[in-house]
C-alpha atoms as a PDB file:
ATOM      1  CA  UNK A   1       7.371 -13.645  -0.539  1.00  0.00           C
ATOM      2  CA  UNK A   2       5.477 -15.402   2.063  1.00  0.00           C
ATOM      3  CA  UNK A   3       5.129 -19.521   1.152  1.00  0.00           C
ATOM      4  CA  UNK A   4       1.317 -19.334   2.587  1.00  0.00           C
ATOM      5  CA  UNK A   5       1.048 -22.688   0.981  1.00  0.00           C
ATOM      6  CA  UNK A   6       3.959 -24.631   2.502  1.00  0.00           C
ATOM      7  CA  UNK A   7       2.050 -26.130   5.156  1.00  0.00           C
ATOM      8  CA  UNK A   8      -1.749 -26.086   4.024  1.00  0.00           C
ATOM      9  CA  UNK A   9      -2.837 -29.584   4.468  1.00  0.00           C
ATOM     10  CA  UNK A  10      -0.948 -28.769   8.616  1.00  0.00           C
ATOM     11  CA  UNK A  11      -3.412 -26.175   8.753  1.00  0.00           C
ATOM     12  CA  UNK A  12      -6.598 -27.778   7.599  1.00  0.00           C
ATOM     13  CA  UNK A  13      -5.660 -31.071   9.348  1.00  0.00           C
ATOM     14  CA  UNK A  14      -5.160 -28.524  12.819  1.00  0.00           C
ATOM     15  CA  UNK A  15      -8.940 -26.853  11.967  1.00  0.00           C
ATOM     16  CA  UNK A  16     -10.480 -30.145  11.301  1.00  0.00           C
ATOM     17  CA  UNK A  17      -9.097 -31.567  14.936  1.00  0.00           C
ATOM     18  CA  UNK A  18     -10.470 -27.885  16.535  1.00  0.00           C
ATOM     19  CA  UNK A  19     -13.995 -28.787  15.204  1.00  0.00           C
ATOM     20  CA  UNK A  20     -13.787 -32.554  15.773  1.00  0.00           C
ATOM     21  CA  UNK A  21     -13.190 -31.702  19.117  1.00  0.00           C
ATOM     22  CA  UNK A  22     -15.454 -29.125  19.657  1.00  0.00           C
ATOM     23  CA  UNK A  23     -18.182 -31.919  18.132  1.00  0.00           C
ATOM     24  CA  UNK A  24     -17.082 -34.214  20.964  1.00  0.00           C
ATOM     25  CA  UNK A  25     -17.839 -31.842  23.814  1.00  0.00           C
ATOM     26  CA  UNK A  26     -21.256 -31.236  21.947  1.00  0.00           C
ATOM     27  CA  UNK A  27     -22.074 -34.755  22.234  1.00  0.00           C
ATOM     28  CA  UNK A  28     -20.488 -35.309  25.529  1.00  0.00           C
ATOM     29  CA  UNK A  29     -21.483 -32.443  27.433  1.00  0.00           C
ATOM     30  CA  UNK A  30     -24.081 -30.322  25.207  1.00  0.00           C
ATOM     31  CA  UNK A  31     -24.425 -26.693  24.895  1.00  0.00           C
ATOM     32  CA  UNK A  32     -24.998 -24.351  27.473  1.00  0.00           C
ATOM     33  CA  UNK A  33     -27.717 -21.970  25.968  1.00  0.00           C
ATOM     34  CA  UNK A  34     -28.606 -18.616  27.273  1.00  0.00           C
ATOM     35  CA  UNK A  35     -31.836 -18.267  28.586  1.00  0.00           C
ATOM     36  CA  UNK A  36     -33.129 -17.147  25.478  1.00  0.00           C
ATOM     37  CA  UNK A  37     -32.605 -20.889  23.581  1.00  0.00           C
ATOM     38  CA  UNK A  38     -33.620 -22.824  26.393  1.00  0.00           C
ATOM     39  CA  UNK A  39     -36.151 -21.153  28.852  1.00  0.00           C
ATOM     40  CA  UNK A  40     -35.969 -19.877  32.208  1.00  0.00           C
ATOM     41  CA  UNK A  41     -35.356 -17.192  34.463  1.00  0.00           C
ATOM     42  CA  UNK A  42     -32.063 -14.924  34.504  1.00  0.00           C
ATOM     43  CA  UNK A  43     -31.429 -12.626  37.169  1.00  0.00           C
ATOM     44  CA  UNK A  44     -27.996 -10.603  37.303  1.00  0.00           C
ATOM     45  CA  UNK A  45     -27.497  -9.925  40.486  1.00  0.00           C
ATOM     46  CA  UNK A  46     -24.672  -7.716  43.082  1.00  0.00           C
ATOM     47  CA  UNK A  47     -23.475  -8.371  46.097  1.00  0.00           C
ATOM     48  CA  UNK A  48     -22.458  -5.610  48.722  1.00  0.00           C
ATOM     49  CA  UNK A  49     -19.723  -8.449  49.629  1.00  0.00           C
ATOM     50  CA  UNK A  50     -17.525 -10.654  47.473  1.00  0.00           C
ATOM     51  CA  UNK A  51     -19.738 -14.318  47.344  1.00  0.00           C
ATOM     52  CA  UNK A  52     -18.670 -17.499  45.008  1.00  0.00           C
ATOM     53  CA  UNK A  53     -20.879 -19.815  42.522  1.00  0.00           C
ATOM     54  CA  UNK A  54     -20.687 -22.487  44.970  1.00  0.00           C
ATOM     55  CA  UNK A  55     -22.452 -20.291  48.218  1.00  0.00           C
ATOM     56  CA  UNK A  56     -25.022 -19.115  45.792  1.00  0.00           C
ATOM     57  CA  UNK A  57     -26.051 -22.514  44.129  1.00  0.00           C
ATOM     58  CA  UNK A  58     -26.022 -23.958  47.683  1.00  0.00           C
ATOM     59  CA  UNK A  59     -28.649 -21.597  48.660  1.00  0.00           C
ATOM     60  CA  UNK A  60     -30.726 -21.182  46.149  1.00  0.00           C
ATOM     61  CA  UNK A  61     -31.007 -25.292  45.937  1.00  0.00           C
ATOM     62  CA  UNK A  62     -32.086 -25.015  49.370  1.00  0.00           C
ATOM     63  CA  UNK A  63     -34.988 -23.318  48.136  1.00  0.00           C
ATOM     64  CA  UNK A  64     -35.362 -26.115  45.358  1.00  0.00           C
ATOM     65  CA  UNK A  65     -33.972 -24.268  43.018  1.00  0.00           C
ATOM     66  CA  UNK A  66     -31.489 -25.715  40.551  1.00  0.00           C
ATOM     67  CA  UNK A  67     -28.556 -23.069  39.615  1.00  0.00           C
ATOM     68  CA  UNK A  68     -27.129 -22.529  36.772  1.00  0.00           C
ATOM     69  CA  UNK A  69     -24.299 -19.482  37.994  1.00  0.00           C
ATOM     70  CA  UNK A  70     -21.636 -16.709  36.182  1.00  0.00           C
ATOM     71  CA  UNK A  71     -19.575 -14.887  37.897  1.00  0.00           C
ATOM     72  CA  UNK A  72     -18.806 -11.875  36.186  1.00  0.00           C
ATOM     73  CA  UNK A  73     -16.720 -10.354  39.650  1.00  0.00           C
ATOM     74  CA  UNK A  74     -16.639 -11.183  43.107  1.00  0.00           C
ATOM     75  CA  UNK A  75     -19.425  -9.056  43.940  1.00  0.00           C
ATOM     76  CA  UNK A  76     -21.472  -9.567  40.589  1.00  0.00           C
ATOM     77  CA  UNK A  77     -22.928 -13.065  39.413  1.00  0.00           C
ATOM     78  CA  UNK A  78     -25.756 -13.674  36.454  1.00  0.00           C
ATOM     79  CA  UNK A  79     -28.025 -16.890  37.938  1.00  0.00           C
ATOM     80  CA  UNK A  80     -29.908 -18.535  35.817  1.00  0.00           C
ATOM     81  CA  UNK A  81     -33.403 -21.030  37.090  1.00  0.00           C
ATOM     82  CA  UNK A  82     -34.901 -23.734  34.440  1.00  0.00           C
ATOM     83  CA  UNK A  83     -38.160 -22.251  36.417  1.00  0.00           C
ATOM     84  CA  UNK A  84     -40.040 -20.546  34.114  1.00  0.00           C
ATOM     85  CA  UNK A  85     -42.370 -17.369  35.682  1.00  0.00           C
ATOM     86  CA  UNK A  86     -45.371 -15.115  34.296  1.00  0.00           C
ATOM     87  CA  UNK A  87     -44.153 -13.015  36.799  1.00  0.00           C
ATOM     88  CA  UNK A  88     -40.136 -12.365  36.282  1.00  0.00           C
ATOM     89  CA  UNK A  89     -39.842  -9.750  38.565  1.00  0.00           C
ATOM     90  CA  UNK A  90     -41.792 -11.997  41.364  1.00  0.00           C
ATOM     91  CA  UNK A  91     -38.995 -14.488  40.447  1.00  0.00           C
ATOM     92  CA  UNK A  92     -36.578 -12.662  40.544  1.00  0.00           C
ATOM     93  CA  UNK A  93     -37.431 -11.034  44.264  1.00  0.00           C
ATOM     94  CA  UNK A  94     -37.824 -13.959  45.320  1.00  0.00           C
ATOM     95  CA  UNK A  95     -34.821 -15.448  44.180  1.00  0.00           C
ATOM     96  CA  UNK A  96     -32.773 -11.942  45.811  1.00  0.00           C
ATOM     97  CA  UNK A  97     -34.583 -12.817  48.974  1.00  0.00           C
ATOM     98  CA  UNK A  98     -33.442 -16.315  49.037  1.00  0.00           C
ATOM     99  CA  UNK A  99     -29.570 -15.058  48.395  1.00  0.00           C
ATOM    100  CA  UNK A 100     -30.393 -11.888  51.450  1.00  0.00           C
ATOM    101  CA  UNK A 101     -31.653 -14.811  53.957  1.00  0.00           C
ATOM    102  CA  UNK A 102     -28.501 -16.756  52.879  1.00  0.00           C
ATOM    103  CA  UNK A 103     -25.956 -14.192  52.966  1.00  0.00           C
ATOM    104  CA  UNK A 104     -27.011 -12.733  56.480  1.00  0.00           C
ATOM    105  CA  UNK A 105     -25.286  -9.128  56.327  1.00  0.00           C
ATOM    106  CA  UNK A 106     -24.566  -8.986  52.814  1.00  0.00           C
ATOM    107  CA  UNK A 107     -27.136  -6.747  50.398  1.00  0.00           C
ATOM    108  CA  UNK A 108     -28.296  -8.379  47.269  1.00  0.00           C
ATOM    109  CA  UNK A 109     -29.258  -5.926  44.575  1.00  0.00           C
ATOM    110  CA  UNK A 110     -31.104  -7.160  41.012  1.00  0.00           C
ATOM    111  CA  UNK A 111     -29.285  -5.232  38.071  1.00  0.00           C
ATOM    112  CA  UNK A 112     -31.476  -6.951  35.285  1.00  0.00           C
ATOM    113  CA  UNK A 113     -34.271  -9.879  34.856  1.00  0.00           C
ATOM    114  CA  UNK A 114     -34.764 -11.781  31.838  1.00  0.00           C
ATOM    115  CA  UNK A 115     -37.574 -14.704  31.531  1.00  0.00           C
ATOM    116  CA  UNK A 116     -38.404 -17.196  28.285  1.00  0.00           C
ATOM    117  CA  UNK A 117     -40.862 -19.392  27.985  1.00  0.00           C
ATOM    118  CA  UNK A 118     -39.422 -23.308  27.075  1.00  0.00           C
ATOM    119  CA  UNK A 119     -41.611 -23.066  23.663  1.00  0.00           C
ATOM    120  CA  UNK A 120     -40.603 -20.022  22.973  1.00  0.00           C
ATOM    121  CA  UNK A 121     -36.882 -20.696  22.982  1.00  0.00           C
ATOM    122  CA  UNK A 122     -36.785 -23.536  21.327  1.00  0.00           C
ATOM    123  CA  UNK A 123     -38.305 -21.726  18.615  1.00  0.00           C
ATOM    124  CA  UNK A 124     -35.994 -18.550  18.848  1.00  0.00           C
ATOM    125  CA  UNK A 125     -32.842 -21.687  18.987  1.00  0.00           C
ATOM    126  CA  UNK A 126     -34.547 -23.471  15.806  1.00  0.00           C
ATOM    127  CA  UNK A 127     -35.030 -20.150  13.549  1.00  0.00           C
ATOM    128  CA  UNK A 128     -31.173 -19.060  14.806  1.00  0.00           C
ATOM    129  CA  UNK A 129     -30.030 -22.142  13.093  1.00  0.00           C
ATOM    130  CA  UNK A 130     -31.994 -21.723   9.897  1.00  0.00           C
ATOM    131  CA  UNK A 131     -30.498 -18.378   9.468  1.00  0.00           C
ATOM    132  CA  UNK A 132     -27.261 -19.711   9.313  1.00  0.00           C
ATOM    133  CA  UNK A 133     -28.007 -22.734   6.472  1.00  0.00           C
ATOM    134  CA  UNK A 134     -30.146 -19.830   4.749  1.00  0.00           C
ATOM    135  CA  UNK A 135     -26.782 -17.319   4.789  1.00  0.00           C
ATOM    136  CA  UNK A 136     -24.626 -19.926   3.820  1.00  0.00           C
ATOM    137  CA  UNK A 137     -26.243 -21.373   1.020  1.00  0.00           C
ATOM    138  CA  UNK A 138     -26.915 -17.142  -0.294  1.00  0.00           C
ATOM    139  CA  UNK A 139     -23.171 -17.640  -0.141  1.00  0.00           C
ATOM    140  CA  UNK A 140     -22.260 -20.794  -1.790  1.00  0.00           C
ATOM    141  CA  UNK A 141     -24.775 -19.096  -5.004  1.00  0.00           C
ATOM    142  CA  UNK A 142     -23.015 -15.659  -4.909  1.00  0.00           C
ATOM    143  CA  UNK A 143     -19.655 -16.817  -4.747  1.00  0.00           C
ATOM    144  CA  UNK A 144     -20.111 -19.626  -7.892  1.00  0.00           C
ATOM    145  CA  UNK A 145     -22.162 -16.744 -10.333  1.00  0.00           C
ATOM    146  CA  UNK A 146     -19.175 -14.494  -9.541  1.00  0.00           C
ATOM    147  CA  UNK A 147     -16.266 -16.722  -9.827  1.00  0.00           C
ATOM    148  CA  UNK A 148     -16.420 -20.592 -10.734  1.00  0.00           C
ATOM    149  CA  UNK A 149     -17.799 -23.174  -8.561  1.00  0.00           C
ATOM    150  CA  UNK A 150     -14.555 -24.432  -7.270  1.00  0.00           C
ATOM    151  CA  UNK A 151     -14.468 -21.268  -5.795  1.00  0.00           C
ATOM    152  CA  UNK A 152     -17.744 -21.375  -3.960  1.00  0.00           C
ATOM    153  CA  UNK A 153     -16.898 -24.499  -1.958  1.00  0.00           C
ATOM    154  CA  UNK A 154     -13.867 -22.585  -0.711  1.00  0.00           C
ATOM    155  CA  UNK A 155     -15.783 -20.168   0.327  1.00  0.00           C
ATOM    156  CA  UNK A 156     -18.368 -21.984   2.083  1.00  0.00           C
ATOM    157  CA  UNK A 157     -15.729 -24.646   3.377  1.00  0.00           C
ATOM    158  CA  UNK A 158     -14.499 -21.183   5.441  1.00  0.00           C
ATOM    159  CA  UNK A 159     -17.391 -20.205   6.150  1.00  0.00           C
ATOM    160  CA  UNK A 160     -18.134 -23.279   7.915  1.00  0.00           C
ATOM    161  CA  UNK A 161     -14.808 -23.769   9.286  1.00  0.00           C
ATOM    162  CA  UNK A 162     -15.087 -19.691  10.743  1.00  0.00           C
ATOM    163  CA  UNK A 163     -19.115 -20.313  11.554  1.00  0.00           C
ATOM    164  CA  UNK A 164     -17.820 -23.675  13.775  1.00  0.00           C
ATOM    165  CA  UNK A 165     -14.949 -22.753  15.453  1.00  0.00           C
ATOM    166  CA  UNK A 166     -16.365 -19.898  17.415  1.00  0.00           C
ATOM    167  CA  UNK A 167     -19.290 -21.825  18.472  1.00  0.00           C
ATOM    168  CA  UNK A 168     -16.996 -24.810  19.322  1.00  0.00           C
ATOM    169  CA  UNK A 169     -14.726 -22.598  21.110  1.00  0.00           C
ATOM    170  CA  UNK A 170     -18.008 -21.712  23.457  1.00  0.00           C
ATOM    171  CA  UNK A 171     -19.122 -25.128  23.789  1.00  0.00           C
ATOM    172  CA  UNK A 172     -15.494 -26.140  24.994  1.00  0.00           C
ATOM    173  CA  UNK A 173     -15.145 -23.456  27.469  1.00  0.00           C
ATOM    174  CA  UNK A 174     -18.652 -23.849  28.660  1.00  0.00           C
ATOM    175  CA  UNK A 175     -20.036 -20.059  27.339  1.00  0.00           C
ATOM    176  CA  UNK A 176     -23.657 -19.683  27.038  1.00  0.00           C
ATOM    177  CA  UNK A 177     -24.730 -19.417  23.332  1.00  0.00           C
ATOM    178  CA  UNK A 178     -26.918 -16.607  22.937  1.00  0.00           C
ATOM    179  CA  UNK A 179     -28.458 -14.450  20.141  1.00  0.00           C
ATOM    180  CA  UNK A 180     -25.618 -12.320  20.686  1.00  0.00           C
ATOM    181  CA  UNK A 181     -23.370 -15.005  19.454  1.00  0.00           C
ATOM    182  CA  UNK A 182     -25.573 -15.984  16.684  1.00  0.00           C
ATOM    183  CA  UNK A 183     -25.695 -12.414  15.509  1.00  0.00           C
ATOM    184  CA  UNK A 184     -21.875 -12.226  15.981  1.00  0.00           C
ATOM    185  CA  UNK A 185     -21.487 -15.644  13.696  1.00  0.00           C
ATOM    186  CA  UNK A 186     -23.812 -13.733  10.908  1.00  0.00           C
ATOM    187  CA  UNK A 187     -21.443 -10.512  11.247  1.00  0.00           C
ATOM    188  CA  UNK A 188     -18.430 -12.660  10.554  1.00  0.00           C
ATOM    189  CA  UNK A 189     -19.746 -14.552   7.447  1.00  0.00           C
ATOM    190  CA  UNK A 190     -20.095 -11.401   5.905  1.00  0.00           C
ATOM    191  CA  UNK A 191     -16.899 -10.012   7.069  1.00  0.00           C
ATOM    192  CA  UNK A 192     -14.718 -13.487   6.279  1.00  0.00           C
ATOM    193  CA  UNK A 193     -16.565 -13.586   2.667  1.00  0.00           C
ATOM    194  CA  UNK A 194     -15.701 -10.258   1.780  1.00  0.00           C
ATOM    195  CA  UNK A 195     -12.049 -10.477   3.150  1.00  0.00           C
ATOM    196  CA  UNK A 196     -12.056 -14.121   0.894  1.00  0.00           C
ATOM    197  CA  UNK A 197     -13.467 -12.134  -2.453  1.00  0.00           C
ATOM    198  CA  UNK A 198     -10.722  -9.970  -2.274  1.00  0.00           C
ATOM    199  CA  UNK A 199      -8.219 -12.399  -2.512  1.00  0.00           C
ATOM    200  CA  UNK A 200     -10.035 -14.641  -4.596  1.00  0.00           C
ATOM    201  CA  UNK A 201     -10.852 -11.670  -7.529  1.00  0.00           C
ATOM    202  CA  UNK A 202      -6.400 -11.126  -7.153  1.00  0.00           C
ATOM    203  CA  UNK A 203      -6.632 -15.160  -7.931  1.00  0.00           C
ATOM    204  CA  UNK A 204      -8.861 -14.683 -10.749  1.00  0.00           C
ATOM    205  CA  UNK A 205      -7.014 -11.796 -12.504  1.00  0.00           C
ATOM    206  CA  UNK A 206      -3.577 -13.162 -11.838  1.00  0.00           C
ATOM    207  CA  UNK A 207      -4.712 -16.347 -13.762  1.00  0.00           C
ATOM    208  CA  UNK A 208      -5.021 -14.154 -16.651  1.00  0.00           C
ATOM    209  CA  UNK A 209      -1.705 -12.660 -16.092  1.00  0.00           C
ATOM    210  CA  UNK A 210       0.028 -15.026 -15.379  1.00  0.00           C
ATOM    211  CA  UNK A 211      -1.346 -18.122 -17.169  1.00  0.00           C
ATOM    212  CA  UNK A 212       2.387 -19.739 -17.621  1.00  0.00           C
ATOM    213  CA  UNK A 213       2.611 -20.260 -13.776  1.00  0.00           C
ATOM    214  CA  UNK A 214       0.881 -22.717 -11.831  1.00  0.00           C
ATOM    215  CA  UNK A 215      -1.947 -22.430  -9.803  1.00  0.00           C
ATOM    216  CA  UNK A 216       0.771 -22.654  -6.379  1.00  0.00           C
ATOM    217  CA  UNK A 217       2.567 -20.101  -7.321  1.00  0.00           C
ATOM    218  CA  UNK A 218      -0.552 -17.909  -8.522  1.00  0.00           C
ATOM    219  CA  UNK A 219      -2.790 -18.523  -5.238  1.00  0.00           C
ATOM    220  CA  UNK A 220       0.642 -17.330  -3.406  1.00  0.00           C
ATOM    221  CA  UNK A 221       1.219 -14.393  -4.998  1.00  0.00           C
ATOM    222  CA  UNK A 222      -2.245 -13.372  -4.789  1.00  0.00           C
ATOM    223  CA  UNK A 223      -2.348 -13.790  -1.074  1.00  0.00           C
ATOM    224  CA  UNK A 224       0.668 -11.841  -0.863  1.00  0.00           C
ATOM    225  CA  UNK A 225      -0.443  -8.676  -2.745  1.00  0.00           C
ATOM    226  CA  UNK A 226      -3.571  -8.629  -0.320  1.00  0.00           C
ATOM    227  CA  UNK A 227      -2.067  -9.921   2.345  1.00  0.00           C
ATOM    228  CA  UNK A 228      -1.239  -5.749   3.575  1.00  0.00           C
ATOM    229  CA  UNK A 229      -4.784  -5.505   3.113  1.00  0.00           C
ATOM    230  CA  UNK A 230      -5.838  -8.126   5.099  1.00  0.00           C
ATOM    231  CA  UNK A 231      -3.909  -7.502   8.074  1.00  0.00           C
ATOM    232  CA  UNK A 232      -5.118  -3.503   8.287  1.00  0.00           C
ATOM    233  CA  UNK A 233      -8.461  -4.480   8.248  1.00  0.00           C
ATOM    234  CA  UNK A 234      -8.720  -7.206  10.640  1.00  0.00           C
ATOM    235  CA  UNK A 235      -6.391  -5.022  13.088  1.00  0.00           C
ATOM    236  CA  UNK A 236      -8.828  -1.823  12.879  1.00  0.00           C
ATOM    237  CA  UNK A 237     -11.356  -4.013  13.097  1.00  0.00           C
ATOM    238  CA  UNK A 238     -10.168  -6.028  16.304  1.00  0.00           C
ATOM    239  CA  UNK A 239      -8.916  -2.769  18.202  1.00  0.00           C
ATOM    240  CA  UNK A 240     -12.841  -1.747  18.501  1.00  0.00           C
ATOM    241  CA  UNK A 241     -14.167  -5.192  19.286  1.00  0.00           C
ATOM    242  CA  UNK A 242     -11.724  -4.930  21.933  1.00  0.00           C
ATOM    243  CA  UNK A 243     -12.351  -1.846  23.194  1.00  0.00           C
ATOM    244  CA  UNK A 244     -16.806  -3.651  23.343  1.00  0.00           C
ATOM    245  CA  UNK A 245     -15.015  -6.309  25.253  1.00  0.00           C
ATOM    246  CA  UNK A 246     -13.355  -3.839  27.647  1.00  0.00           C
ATOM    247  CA  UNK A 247     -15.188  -1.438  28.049  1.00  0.00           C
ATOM    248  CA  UNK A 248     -19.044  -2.305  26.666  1.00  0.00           C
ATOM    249  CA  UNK A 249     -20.319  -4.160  30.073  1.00  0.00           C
ATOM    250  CA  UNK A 250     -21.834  -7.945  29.926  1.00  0.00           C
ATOM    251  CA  UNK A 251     -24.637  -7.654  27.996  1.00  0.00           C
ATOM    252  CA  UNK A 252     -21.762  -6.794  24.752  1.00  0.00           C
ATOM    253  CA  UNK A 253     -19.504  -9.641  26.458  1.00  0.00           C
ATOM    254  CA  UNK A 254     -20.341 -12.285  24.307  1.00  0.00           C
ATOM    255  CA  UNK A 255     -21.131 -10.725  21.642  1.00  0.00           C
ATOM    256  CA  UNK A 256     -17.665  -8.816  21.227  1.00  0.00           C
ATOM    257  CA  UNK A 257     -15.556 -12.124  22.667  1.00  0.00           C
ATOM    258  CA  UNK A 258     -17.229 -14.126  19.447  1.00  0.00           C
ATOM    259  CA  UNK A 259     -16.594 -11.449  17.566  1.00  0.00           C
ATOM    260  CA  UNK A 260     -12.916 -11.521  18.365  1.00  0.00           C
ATOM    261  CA  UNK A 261     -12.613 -15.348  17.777  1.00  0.00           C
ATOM    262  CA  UNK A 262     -14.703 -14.214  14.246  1.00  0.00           C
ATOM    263  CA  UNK A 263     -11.926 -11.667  13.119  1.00  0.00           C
ATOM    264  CA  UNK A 264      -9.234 -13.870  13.888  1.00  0.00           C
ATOM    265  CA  UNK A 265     -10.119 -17.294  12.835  1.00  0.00           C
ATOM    266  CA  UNK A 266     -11.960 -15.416   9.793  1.00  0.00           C
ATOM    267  CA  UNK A 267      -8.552 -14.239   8.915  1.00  0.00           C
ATOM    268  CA  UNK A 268      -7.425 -17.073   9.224  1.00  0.00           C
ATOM    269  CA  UNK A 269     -10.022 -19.112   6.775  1.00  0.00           C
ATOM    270  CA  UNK A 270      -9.495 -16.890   4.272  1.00  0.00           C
ATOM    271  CA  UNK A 271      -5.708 -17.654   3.428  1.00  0.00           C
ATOM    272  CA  UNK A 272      -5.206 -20.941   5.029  1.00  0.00           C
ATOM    273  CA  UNK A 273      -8.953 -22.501   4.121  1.00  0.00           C
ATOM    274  CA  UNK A 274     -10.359 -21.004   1.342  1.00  0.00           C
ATOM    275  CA  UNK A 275      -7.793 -21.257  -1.382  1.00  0.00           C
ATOM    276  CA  UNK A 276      -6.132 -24.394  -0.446  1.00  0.00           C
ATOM    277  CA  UNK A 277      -9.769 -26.129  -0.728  1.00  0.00           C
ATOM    278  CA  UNK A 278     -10.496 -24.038  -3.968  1.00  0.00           C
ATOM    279  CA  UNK A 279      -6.596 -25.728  -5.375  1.00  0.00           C
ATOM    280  CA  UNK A 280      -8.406 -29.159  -4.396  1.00  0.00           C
ATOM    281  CA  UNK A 281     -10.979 -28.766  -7.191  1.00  0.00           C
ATOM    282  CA  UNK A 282      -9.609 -26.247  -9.485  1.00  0.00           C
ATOM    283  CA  UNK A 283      -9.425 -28.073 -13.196  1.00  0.00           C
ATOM    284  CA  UNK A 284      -6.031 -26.631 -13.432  1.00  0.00           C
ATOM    285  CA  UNK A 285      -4.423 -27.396  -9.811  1.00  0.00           C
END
């Protein structure tokens, strides 16, 4: 049997340096929001001939333009302009122009245009955020009717924990956070709950069972007995993120990459995070 306990207050000491972390870059560097949170104009963009951020953004602020750049390939780049148009295709053409005068010899071709109003995205960015309190808290309420309220801060404490760590790994590595990412962070609070409820209804019937033991040795052998469980369904699950993340093109990209981060770190939460917290204020741990 597996000692998942051994080293809990390791593992929630390493999660709560992840997110402290994470919350420095936030303050120190902010968040690099998609187009969609913050306004602007987003052209993706191909090149006949390999090109680099640094060409493109020296161009295009030749044309007072200020660049935000991805590069997806060496021939394929997503550029994103604070400049917000009526016109998004005008933008964008001009914008292509711009990169064709540049890049004498090389033929720029616009794959896809997006444009957002300022107002507009911060409203999209503020109602993205209420949906998460609003799913959390529908959470926290489930979780204490079905079980007991020590159990409900577990579950939320993962939550959290799963809900921050993917959007701290995107602020650290400088990923745009889109409403891709937002929907992928909803997806994996109701994937990480349900994977928690199962080993938190083995907790609650092995307290019955085995009410001579303490609540150690009970929390481990319930993670154990689900712990085949656990493992099947994240792998299944994974393998098709993966194959999204291979295979689905950017506009799945970061959807399917925080979706990854979701089923692993959700995994995670739910042995190493949820029941160690639940121990914490348990009236018999």
């Amino acid at each position: 049997m597996i000692d998942f306990l051994k080293y809990r207050n390791l593992n929630l000491t390493v999660s709560a340096l992840f997110i402290v972390v994470a919350a420095v870059a936030f303050f120190m560097r902010g968040v690099n929001y998609s187009v969609d949170f913050d306004g602007g104009t987003q052209v993706l963009v191909s090149f006949k001939n390999p090109v680099n951020s640094e060409q493109v953004k020296h161009i295009l602020a030749a044309k007072q333009w200020s660049a935000i750049t991805r590069e997806f390939s060496s021939t394929e780049m997503l550029i994103r302009v604070k400049e917000f148009a009526g016109d998004a295709k005008g933008q964008a053409d001009k914008i292509r122009e711009a990169l064709a005068e540049g890049l004498s010899g090389n033929e720029v071709t616009i794959k896809a245009i997006d444009s957002v109003g300022p107002q507009a995205g911060a409203t999209l960015r503020e109602k993205a955020i209420y949906a998460l309190l609003l799913g959390l808290a529908l959470m926290l309420l489930y979780v204490a009717l079905r079980f007991r309220f020590s159990f409900a801060v577990g579950a939320v404490a993962s939550l959290l924990h799963d809900a921050l760590t993917i959007v701290g790994f995107f602020i650290l590595f400088g990923f745009e956070i889109s409403p891709n990412v937002v929907v992928a962070v909803l997806i994996i609070l109701g994937y990480s709950i349900n994977d928690t409820i199962v080993i938190y209804t083995r907790i609650r019937e092995n307290l019955s069972k085995m009410s001579g033991s303490s609540l150690y040795e009970i929390v481990n052998v319930s993670t154990n007995q689900t712990l085949t469980r656990t493992l099947l369904t994240s792998f299944a699950t994974a393998l098709t993120v993966v194959s999204f993340f291979v295979l689905g093109g950017e506009s799945l990209r970061d959807l399917s990459l925080a979706l990854l981060i979701g089923i692993i770190v959700g995994t995670y939460s739910s042995i190493y995070v949820a029941s160690p917290i639940m121990m914490l204020l348990h009236k018999h741990a």
